[in-house]
PDB file of N, CA and C in Angstrom:
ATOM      1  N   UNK A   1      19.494 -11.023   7.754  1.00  0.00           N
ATOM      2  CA  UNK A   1      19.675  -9.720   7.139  1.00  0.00           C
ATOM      3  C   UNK A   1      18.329  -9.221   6.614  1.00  0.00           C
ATOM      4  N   UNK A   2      17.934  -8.242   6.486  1.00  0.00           N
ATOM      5  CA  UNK A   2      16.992  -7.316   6.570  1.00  0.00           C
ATOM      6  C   UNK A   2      16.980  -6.957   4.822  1.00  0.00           C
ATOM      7  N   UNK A   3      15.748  -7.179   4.610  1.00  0.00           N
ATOM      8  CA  UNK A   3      15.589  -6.653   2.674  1.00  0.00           C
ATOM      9  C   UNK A   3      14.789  -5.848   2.284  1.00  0.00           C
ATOM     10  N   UNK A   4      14.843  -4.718   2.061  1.00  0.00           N
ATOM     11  CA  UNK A   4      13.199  -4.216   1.751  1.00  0.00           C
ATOM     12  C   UNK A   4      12.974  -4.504   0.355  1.00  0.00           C
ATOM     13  N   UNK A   5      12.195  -3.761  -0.239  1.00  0.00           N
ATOM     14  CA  UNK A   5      11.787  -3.821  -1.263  1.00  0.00           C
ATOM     15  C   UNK A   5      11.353  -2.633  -2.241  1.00  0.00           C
ATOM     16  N   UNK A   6      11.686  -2.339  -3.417  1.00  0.00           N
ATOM     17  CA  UNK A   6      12.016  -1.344  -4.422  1.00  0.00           C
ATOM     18  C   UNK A   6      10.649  -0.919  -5.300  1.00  0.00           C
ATOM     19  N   UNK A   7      10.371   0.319  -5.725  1.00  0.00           N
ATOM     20  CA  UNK A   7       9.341   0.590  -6.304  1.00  0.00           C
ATOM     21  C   UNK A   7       8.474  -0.653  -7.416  1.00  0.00           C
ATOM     22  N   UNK A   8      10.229  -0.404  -7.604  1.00  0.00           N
ATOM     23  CA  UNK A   8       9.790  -1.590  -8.828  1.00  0.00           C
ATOM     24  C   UNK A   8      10.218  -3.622  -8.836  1.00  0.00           C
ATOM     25  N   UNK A   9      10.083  -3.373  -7.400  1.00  0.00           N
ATOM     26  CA  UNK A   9       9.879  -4.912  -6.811  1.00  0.00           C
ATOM     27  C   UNK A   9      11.308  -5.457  -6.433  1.00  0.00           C
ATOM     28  N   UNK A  10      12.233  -5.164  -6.667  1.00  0.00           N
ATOM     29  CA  UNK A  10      13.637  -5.924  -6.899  1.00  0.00           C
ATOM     30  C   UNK A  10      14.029  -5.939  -4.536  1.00  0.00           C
ATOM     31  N   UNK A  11      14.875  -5.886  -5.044  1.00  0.00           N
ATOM     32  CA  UNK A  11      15.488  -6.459  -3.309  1.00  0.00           C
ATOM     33  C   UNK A  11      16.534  -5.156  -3.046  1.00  0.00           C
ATOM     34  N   UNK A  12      16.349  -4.647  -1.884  1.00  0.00           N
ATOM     35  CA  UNK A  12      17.372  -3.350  -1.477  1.00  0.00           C
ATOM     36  C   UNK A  12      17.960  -4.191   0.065  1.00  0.00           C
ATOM     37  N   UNK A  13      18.788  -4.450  -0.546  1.00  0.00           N
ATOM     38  CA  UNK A  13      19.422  -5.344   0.751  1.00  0.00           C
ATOM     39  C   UNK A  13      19.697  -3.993   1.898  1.00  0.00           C
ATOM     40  N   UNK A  14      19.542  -4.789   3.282  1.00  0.00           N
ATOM     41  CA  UNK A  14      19.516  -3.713   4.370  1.00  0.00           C
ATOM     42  C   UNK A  14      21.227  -2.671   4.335  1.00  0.00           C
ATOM     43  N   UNK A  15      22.228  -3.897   3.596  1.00  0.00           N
ATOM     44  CA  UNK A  15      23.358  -3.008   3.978  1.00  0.00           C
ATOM     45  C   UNK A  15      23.761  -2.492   2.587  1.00  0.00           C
ATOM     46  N   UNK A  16      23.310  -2.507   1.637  1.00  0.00           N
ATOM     47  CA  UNK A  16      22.900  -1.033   0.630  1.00  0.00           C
ATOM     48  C   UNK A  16      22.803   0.126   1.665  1.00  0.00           C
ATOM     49  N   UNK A  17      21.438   0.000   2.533  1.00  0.00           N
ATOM     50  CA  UNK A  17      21.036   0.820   3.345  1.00  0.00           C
ATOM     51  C   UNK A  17      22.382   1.749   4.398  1.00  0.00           C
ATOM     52  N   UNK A  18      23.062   0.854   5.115  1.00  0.00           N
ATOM     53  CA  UNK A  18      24.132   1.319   5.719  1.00  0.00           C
ATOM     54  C   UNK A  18      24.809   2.329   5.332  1.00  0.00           C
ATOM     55  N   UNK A  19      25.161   1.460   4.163  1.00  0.00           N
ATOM     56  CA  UNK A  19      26.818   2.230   3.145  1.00  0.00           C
ATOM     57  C   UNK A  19      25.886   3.709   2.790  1.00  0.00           C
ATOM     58  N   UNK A  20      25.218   4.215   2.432  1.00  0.00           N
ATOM     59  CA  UNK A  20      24.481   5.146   1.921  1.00  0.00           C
ATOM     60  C   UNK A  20      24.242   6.191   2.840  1.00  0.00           C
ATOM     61  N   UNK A  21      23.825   5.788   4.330  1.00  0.00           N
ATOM     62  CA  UNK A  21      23.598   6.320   5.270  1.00  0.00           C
ATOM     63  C   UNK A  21      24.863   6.614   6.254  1.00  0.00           C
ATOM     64  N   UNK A  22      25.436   6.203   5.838  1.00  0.00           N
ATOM     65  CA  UNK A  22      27.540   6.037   6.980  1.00  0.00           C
ATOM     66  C   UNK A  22      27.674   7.416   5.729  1.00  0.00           C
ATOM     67  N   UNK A  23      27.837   7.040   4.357  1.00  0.00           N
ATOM     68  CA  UNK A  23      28.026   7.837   3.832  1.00  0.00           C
ATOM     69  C   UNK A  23      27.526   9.513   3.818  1.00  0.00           C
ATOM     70  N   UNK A  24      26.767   9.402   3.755  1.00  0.00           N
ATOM     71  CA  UNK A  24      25.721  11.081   4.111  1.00  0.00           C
ATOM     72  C   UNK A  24      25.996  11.100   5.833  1.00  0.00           C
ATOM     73  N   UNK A  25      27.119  10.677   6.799  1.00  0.00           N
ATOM     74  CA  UNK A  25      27.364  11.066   8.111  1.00  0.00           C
ATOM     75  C   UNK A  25      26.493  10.733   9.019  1.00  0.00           C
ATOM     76  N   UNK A  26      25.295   9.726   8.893  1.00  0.00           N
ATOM     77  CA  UNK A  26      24.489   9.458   9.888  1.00  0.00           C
ATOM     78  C   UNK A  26      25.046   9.122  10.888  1.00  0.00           C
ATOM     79  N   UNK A  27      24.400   9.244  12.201  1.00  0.00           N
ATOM     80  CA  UNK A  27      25.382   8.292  13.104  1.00  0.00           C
ATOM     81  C   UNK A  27      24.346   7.263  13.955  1.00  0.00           C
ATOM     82  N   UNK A  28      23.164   7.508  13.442  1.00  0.00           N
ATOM     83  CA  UNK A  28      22.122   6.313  14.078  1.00  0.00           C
ATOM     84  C   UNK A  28      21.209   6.853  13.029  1.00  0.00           C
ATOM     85  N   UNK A  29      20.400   5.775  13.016  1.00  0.00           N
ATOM     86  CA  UNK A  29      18.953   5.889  12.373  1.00  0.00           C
ATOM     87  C   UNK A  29      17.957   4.543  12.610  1.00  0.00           C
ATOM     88  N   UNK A  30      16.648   4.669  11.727  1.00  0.00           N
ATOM     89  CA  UNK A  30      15.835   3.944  11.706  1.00  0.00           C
ATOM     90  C   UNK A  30      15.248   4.062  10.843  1.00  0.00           C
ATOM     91  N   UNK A  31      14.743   2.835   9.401  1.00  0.00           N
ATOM     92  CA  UNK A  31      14.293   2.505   8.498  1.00  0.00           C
ATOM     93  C   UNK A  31      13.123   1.964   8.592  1.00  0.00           C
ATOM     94  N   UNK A  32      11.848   2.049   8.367  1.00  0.00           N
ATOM     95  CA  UNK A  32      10.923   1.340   8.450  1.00  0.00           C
ATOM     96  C   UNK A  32      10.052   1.618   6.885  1.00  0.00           C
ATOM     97  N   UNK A  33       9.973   0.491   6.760  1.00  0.00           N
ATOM     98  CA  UNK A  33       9.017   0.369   4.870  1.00  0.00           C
ATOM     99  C   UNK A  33       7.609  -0.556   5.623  1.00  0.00           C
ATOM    100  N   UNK A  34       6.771   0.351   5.229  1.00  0.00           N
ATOM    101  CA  UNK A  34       5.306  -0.190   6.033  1.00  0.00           C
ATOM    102  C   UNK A  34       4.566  -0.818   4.813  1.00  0.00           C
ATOM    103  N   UNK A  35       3.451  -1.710   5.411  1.00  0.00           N
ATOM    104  CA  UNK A  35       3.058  -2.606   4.386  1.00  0.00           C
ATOM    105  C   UNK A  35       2.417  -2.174   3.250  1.00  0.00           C
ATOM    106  N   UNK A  36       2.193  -0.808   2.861  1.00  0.00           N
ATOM    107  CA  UNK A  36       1.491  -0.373   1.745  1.00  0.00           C
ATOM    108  C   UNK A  36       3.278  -0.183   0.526  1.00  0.00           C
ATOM    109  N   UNK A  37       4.493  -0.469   1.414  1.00  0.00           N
ATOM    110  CA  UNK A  37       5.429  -0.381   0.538  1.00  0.00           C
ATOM    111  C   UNK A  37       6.160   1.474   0.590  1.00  0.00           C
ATOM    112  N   UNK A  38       5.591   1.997   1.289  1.00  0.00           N
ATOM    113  CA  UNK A  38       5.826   3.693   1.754  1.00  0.00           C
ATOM    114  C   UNK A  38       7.251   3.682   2.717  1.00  0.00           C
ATOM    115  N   UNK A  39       8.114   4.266   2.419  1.00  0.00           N
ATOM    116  CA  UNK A  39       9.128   4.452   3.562  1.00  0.00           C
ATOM    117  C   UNK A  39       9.829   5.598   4.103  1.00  0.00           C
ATOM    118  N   UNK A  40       9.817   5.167   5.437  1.00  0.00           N
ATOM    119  CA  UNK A  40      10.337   6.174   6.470  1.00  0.00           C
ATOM    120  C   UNK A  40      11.487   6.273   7.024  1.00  0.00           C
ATOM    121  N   UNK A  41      12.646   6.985   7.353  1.00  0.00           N
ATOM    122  CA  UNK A  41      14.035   7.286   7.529  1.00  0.00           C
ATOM    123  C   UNK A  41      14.041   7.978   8.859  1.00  0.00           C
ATOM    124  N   UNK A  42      14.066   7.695   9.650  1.00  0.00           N
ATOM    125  CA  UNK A  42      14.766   8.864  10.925  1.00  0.00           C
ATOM    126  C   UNK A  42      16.171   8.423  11.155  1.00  0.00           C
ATOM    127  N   UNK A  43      16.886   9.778  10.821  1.00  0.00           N
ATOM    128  CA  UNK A  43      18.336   9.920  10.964  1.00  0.00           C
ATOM    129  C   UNK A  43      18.902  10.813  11.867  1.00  0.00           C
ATOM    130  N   UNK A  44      19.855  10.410  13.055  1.00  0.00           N
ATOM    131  CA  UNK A  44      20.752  11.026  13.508  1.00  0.00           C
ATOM    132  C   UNK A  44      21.926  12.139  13.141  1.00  0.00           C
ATOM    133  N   UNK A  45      21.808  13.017  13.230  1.00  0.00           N
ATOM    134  CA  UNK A  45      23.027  13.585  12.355  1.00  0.00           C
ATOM    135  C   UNK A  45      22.908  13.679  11.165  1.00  0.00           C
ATOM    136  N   UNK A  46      24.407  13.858  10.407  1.00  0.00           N
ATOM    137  CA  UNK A  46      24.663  13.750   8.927  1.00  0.00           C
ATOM    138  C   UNK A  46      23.709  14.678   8.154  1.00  0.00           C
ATOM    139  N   UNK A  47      23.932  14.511   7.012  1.00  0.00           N
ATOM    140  CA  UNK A  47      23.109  15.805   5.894  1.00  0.00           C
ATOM    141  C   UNK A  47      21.486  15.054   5.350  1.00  0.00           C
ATOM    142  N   UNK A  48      20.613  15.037   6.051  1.00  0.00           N
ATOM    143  CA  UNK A  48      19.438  14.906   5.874  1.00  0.00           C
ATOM    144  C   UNK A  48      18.712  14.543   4.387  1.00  0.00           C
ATOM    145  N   UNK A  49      19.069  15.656   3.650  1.00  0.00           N
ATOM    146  CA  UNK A  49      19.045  16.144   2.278  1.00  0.00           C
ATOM    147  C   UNK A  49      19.619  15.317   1.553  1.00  0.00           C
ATOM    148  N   UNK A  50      20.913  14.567   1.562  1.00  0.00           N
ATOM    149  CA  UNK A  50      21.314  13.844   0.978  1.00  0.00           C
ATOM    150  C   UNK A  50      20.996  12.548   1.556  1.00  0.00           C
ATOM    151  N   UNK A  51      20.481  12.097   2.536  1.00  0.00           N
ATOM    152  CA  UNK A  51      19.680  10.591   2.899  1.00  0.00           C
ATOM    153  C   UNK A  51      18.705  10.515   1.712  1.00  0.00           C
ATOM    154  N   UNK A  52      17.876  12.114   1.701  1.00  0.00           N
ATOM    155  CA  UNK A  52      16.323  11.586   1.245  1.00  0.00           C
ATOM    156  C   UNK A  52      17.058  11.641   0.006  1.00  0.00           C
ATOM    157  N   UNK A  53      17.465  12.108  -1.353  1.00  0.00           N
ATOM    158  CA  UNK A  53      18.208  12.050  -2.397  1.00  0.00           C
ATOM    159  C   UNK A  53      18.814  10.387  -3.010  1.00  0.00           C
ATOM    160  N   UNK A  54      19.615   9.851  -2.186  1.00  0.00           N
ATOM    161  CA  UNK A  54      20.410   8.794  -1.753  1.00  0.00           C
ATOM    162  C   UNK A  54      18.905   7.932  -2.106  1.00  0.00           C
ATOM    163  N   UNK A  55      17.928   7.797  -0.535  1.00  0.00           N
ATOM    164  CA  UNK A  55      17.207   6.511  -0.584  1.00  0.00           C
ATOM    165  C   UNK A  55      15.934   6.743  -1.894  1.00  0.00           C
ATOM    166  N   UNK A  56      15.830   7.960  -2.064  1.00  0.00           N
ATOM    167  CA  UNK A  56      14.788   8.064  -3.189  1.00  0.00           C
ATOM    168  C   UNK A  56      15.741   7.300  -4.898  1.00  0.00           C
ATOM    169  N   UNK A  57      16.284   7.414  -5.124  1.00  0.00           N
ATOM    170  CA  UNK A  57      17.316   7.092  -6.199  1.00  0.00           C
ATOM    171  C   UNK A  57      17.073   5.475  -5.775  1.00  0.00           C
ATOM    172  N   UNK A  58      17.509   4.988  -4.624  1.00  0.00           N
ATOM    173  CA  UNK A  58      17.668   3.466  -4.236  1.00  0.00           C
ATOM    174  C   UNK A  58      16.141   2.611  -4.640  1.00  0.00           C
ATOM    175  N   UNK A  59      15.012   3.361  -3.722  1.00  0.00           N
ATOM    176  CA  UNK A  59      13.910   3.059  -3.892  1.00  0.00           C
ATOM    177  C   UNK A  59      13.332   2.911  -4.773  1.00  0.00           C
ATOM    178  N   UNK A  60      13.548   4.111  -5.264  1.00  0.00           N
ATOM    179  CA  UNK A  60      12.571   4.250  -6.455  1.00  0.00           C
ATOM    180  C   UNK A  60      10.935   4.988  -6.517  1.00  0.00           C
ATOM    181  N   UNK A  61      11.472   5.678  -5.262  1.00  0.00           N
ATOM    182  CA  UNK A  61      10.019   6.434  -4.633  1.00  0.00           C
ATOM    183  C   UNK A  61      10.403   7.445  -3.962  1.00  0.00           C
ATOM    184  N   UNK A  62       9.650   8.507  -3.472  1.00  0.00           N
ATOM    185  CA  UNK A  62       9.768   9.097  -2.397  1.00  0.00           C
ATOM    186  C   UNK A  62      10.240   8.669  -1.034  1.00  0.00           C
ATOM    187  N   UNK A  63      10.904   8.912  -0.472  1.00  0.00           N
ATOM    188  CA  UNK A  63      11.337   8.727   1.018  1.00  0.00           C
ATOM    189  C   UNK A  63      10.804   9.727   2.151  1.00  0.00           C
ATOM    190  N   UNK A  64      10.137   9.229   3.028  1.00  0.00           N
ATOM    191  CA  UNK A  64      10.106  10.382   4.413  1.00  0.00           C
ATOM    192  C   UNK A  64      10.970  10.356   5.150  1.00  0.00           C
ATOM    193  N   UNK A  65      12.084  11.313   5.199  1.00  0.00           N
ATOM    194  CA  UNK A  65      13.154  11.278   6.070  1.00  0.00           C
ATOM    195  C   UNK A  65      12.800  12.670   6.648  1.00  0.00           C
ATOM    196  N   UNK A  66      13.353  11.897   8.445  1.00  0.00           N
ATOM    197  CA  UNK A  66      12.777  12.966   9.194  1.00  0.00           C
ATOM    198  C   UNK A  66      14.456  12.704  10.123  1.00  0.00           C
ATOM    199  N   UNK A  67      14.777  14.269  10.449  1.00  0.00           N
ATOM    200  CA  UNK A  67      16.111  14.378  11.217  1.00  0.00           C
ATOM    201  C   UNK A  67      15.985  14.957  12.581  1.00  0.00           C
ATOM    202  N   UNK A  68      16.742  13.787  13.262  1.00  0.00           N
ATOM    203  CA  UNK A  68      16.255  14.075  14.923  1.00  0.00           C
ATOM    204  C   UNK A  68      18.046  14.574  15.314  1.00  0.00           C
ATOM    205  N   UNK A  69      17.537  14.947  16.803  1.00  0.00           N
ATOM    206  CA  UNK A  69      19.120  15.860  17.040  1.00  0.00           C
ATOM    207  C   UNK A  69      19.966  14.591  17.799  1.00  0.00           C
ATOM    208  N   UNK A  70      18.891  13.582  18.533  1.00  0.00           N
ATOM    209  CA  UNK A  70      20.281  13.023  19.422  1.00  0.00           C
ATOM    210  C   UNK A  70      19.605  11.519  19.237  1.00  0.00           C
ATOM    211  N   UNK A  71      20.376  10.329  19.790  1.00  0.00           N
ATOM    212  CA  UNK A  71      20.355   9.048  19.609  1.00  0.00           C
ATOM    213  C   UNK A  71      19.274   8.620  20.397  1.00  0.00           C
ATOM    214  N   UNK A  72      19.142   9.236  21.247  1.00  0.00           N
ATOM    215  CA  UNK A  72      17.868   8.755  22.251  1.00  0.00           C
ATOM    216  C   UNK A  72      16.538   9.216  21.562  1.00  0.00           C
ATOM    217  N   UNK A  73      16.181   9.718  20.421  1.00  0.00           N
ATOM    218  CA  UNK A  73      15.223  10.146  19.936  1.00  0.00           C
ATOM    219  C   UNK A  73      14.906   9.185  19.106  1.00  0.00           C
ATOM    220  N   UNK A  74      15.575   7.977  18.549  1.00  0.00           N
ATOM    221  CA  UNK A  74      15.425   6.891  18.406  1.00  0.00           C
ATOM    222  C   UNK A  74      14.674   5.870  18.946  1.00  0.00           C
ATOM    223  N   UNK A  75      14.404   6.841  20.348  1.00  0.00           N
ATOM    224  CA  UNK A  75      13.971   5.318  21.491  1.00  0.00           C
ATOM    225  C   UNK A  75      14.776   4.557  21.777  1.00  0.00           C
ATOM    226  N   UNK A  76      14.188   3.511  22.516  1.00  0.00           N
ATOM    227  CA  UNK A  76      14.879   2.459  22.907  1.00  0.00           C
ATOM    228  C   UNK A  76      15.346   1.378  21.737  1.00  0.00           C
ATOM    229  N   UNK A  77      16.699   0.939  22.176  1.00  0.00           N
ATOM    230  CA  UNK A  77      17.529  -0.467  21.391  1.00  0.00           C
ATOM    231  C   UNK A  77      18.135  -0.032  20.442  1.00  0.00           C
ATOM    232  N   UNK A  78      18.692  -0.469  19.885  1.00  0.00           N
ATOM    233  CA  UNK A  78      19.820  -0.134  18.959  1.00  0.00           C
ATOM    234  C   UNK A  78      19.761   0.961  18.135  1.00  0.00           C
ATOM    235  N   UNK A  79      20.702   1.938  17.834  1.00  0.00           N
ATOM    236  CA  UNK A  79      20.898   3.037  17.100  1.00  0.00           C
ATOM    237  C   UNK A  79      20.817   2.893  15.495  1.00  0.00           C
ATOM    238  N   UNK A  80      20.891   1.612  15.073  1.00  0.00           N
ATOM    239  CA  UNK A  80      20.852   1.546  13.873  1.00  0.00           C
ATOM    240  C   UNK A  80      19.909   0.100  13.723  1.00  0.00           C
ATOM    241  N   UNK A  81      18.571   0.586  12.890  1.00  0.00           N
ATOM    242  CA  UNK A  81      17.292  -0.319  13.007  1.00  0.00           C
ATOM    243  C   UNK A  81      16.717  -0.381  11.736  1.00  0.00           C
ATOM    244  N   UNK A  82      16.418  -1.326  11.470  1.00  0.00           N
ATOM    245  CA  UNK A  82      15.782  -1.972  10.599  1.00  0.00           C
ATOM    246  C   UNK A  82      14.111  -2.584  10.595  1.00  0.00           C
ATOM    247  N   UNK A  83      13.006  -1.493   9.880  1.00  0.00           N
ATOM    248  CA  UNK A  83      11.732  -2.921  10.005  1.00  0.00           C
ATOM    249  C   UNK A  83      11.453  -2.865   8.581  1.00  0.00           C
ATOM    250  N   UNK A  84      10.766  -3.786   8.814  1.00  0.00           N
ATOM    251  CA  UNK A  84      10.093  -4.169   7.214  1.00  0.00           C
ATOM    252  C   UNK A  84       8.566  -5.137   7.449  1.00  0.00           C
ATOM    253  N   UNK A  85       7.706  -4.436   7.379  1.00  0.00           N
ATOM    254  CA  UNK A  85       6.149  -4.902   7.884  1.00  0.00           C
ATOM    255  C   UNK A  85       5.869  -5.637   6.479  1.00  0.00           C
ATOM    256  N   UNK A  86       5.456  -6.917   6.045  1.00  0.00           N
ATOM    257  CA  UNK A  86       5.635  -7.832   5.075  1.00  0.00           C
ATOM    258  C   UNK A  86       3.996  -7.287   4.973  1.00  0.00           C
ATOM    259  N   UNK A  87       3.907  -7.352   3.018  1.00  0.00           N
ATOM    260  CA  UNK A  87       2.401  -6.866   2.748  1.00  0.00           C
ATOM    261  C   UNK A  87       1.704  -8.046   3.047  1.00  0.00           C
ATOM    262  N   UNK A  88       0.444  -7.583   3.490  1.00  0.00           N
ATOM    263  CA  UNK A  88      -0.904  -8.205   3.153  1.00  0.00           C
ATOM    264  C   UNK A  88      -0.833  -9.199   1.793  1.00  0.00           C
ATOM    265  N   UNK A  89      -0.952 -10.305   1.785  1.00  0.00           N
ATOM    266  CA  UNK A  89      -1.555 -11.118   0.433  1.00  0.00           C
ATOM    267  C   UNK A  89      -3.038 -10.369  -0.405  1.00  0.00           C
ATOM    268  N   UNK A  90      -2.830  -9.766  -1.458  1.00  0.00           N
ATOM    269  CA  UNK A  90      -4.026  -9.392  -2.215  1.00  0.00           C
ATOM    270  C   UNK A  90      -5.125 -10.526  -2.212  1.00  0.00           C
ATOM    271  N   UNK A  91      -6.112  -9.161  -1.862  1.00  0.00           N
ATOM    272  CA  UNK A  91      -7.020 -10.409  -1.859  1.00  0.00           C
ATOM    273  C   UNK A  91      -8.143 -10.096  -3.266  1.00  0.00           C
ATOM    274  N   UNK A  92      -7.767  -9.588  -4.079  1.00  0.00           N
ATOM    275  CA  UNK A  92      -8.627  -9.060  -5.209  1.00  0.00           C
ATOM    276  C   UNK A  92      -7.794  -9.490  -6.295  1.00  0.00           C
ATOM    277  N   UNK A  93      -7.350 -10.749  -6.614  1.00  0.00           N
ATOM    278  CA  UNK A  93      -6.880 -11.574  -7.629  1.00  0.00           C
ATOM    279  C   UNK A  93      -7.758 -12.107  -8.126  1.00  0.00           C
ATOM    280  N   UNK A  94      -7.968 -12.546  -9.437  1.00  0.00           N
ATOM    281  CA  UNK A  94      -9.147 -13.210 -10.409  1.00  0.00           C
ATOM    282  C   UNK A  94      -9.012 -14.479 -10.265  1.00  0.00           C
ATOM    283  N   UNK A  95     -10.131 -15.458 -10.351  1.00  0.00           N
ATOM    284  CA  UNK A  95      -9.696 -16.607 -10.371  1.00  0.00           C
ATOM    285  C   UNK A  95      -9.660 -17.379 -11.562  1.00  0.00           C
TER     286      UNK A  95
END
């Protein structure tokens, strides 16, 4: 299962993500939280407006949600996707 991670560090389990997105009528999408911790939404369908609302509240940040018209605008493989690019280890810790 798929976890991202919250402004303020805690765990947003991937199917938080679901229920939120079934809810606001999506009918495919794609989640990706890139390693600076920034995240991106492309959604199928459903009310757009209330994704970005929804995952900003969840997050704890801004969301880029961007609304495409059909499932194939997804690309290839599954309609409902999950990434999560794991940060970089800081390398500017004191010793």
């Amino acid at each position: 299962s798929v976890v991202f991670v919250a402004a303020d560090g805690s765990a947003v389990p991937g199917v938080d993500l679901t229920q939120l997105l079934q809810a606001a009528g999506a009918h495919g999408w794609r989640v990706e939280q890139r390693p600076d911790g920034s995240v991106r939404a492309e959604v199928v369908r459903g009310d757009a407006a209330r994704v970005d609302v929804a995952l900003t509240a969840l997050f704890g940040q801004p969301i880029e949600v961007v609304a495409l018209a059909r499932l194939a605008d997804l690309g290839e493989g599954k309609p409902r996707r999950y990434e999560v690019a794991r940060r970089e280890p800081s390398r500017d810790r004191a010793f």
